[in-house]
Protein backbone atom coordinates (compact mmCIF):
# COMPACT_ATOMS: atom_id res chain seq x y z
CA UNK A 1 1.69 2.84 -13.12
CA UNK A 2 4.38 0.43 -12.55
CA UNK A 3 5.88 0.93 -9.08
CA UNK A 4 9.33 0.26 -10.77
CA UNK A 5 8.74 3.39 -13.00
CA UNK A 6 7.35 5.92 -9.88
CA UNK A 7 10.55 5.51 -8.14
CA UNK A 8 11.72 9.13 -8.43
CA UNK A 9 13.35 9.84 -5.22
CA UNK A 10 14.57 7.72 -2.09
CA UNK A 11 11.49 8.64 -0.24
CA UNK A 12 9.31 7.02 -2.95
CA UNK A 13 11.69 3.80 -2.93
CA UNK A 14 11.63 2.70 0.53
CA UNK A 15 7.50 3.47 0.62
CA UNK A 16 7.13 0.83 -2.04
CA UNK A 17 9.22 -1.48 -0.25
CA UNK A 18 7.32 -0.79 2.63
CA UNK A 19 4.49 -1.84 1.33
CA UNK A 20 5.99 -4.57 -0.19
CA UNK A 21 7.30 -6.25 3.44
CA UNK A 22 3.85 -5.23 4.79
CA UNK A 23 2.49 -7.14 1.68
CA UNK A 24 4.67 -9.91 2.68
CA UNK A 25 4.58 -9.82 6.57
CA UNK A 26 0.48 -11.02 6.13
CA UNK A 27 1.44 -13.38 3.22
CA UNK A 28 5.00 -14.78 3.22
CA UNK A 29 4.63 -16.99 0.42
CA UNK A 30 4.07 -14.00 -2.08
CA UNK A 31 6.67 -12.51 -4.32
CA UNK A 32 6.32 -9.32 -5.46
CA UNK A 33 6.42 -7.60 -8.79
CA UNK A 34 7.11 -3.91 -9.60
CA UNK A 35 6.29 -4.22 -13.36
CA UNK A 36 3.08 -6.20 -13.30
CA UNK A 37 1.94 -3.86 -17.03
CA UNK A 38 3.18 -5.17 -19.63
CA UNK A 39 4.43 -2.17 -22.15
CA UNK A 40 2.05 -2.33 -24.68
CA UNK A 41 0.00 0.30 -26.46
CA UNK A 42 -2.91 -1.38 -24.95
CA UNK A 43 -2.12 -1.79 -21.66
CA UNK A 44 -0.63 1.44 -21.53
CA UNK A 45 -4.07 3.30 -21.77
CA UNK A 46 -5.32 2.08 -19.17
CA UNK A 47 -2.72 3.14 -17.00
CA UNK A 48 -3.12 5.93 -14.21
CA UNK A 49 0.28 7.90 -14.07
CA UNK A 50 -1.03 9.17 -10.00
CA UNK A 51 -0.72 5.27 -8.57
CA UNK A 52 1.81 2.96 -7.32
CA UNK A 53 0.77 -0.35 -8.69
CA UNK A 54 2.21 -3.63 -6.98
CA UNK A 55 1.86 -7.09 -8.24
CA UNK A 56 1.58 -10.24 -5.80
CA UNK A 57 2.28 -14.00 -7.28
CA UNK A 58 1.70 -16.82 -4.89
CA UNK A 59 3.61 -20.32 -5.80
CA UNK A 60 -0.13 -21.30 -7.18
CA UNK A 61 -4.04 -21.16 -7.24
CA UNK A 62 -4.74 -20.68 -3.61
CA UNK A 63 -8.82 -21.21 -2.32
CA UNK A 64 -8.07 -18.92 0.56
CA UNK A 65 -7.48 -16.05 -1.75
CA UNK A 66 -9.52 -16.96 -4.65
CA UNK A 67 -6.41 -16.42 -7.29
CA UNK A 68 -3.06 -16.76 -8.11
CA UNK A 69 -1.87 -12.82 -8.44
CA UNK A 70 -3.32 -9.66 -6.42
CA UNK A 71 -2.68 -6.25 -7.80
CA UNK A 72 -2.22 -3.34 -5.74
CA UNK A 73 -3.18 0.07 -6.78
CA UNK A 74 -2.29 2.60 -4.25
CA UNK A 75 -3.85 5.89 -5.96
CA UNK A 76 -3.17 9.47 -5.65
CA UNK A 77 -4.40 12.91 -6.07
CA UNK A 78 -1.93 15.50 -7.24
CA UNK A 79 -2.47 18.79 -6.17
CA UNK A 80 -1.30 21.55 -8.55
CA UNK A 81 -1.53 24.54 -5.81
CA UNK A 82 0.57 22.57 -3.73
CA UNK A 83 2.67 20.46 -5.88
CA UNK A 84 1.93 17.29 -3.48
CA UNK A 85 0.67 13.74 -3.54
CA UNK A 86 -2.60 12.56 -0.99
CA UNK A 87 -3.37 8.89 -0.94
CA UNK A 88 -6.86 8.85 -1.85
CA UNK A 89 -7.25 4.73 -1.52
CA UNK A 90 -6.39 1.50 -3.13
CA UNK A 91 -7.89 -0.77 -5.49
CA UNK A 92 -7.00 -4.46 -4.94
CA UNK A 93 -7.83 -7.28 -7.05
CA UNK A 94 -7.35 -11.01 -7.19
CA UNK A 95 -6.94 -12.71 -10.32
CA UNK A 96 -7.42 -16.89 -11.09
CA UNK A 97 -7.43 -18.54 -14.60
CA UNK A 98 -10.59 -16.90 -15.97
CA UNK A 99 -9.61 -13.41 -14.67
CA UNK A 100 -10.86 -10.98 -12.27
CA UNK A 101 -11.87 -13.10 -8.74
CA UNK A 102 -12.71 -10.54 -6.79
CA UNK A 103 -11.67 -6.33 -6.21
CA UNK A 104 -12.03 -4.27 -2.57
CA UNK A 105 -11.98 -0.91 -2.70
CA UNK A 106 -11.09 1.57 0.00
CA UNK A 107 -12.30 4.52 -2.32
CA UNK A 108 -15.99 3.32 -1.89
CA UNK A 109 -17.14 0.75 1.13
CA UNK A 110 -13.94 -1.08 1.78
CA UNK A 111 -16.54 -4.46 0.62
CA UNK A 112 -15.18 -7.15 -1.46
CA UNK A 113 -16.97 -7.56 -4.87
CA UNK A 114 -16.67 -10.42 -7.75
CA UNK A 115 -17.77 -14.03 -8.35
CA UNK A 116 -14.99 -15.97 -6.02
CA UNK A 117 -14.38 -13.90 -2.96
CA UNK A 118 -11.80 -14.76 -0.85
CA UNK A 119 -11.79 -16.43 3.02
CA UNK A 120 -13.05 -14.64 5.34
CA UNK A 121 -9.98 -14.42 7.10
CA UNK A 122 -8.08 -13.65 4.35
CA UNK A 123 -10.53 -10.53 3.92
CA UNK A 124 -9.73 -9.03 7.47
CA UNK A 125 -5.84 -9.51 6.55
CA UNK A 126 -6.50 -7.92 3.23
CA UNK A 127 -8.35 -5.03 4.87
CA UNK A 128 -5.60 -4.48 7.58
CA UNK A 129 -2.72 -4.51 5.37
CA UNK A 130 -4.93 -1.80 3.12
CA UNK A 131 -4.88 0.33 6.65
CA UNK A 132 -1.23 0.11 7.28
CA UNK A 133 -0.86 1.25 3.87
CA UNK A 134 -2.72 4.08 4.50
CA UNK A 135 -0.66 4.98 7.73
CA UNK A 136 2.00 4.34 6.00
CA UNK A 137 1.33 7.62 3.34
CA UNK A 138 -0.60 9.22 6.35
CA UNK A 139 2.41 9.45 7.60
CA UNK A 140 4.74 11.69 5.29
């Protein structure tokens, strides 16, 4: 779900723009977007109401990173005995002019899959942001 629309308390707020200035401390030239659905019946089914999904536009196509636009997905388990959120990973995926580049998943082997993968030290910086994140919820 849009970050924009999970913002329900303060708490919430400055997590997302935590992640956002961690986004941005490994890539400066990114700009962020909280809305990257559109609102659109069919975009809206695919939607998971239990994430926090970030969008990341670079000024263009970059070879490094495979893409033009990362999205974040930072998904959650809601548990009904305890009325809480746990972070149980993120999905992140690069996007170029015929689509999907590449995705890395913490949920399964933390590997990058997809025809273009990024640099390899773009990877590493990918993979450490994706543990800061991680902290980040770890930590309250």
């Amino acid at each position: 779900m849009n970050a924009a629309e999970q913002v329900r308390s303060v708490k919430v707020a400055s997590k997302i723009a935590a992640v956002v200035n961690l986004f941005k401390a490994e890539f400066p030239d990114a700009k962020a977007d909280l809305k990257p659905w559109r609102n659109d019946p069919d975009t809206q089914e695919w939607l998971d109401p239990d994430s926090i999904d970030i969008g990341f536009h670079f000024p263009g196509w970059s070879p490094r990173f495979q893409g033009r636009s990362i999205l974040v997905q930072i998904r959650f388990y809601q548990d009904p005995l305890e009325d809480s959120y746990q972070l149980i990973g993120m999905e992140t995926a690069a996007f170029n002019h015929q689509g999907e580049a590449w995705r890395l998943s913490t949920i399964a082997n933390w590997q990058f899959e997809g025809k273009y993968l990024p640099a390899t030290d773009v990877a590493e910086r990918l993979k450490g942001f994706s543990r800061q994140v991680f902290e980040l919820f770890r930590n309250g």
